[in-house]
C-alpha atoms as a PDB file:
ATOM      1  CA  UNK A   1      18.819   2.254  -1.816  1.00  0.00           C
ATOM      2  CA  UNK A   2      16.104   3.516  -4.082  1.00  0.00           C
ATOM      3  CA  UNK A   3      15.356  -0.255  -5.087  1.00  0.00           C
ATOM      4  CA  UNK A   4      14.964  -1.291  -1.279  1.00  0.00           C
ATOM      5  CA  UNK A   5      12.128   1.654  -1.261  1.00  0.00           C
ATOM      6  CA  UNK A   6      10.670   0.412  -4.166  1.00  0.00           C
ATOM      7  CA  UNK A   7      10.216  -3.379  -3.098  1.00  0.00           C
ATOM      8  CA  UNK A   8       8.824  -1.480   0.162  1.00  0.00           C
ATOM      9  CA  UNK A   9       6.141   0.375  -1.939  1.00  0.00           C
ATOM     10  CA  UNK A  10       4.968  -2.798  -3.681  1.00  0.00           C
ATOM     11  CA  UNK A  11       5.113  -4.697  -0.373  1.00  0.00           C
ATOM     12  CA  UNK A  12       2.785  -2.126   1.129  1.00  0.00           C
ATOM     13  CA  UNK A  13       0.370  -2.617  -2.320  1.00  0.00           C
ATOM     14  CA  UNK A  14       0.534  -6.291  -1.849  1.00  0.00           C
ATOM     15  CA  UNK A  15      -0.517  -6.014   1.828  1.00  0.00           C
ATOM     16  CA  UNK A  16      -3.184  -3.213   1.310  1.00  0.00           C
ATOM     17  CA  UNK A  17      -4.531  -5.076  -1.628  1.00  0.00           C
ATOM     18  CA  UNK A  18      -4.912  -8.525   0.757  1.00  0.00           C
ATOM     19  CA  UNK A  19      -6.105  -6.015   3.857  1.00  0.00           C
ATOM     20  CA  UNK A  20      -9.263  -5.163   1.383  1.00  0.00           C
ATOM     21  CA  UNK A  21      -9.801  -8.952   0.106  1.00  0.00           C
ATOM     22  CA  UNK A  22      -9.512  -9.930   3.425  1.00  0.00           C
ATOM     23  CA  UNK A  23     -11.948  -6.893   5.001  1.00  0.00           C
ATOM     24  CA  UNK A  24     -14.143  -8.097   2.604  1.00  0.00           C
ATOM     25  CA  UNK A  25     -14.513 -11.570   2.774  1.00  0.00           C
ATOM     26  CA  UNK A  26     -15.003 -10.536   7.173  1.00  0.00           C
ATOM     27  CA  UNK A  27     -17.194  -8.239   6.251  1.00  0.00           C
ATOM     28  CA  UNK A  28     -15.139  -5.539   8.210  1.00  0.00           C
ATOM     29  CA  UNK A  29     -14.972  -2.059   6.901  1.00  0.00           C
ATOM     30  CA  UNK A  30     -12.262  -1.171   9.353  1.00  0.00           C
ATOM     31  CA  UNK A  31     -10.040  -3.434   7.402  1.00  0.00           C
ATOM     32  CA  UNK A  32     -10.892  -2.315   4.196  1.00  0.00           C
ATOM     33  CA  UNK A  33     -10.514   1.619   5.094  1.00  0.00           C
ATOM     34  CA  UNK A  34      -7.162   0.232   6.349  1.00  0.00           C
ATOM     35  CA  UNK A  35      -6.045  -1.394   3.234  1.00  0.00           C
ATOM     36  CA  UNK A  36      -7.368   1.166   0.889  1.00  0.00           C
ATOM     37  CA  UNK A  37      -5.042   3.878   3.068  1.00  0.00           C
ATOM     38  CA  UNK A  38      -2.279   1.221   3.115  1.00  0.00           C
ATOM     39  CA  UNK A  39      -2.842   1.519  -0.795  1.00  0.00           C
ATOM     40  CA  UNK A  40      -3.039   5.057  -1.324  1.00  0.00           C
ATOM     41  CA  UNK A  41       0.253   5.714   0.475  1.00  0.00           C
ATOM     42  CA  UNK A  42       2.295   3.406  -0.871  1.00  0.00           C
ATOM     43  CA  UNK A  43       1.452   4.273  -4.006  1.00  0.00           C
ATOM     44  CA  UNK A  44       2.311   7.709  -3.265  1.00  0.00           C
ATOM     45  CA  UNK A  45       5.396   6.878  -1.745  1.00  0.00           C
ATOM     46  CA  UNK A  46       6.392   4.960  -4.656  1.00  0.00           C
ATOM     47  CA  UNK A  47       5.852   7.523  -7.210  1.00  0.00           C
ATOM     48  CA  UNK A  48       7.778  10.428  -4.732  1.00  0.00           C
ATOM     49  CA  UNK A  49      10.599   7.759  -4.653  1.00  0.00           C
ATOM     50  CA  UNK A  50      10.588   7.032  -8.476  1.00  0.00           C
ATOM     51  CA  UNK A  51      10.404  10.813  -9.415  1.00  0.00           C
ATOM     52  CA  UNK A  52      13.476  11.756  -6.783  1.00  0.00           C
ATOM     53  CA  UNK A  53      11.648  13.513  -4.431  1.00  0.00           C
ATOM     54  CA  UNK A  54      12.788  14.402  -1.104  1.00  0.00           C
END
């Protein structure tokens, strides 16, 4: 199960990451603030799932 939350967390990464490319290129900052969140918790999420946090 911890594997399935771990392909999550880089899923989320991968979608923040094209949320900010893609915010850019539109010039939308709405999109980027979105994507850089999007970022921020998955990464947080990933490291509370690799550390064994509840």
């Amino acid at each position: 199960m911890r594997y399935v939350l771990t392909v999550l967390a880089v899923l989320g990464v991968a979608l923040g990451v094209a949320g900010i490319a893609l915010g850019e290129a539109d010039d939308s900052p709405g999109l980027q603030l979105l994507g850089v969140v999007l970022v921020i918790g998955a990464v947080a999420f990933g490291i509370r799932n690799v550390r064994g946090g509840s």
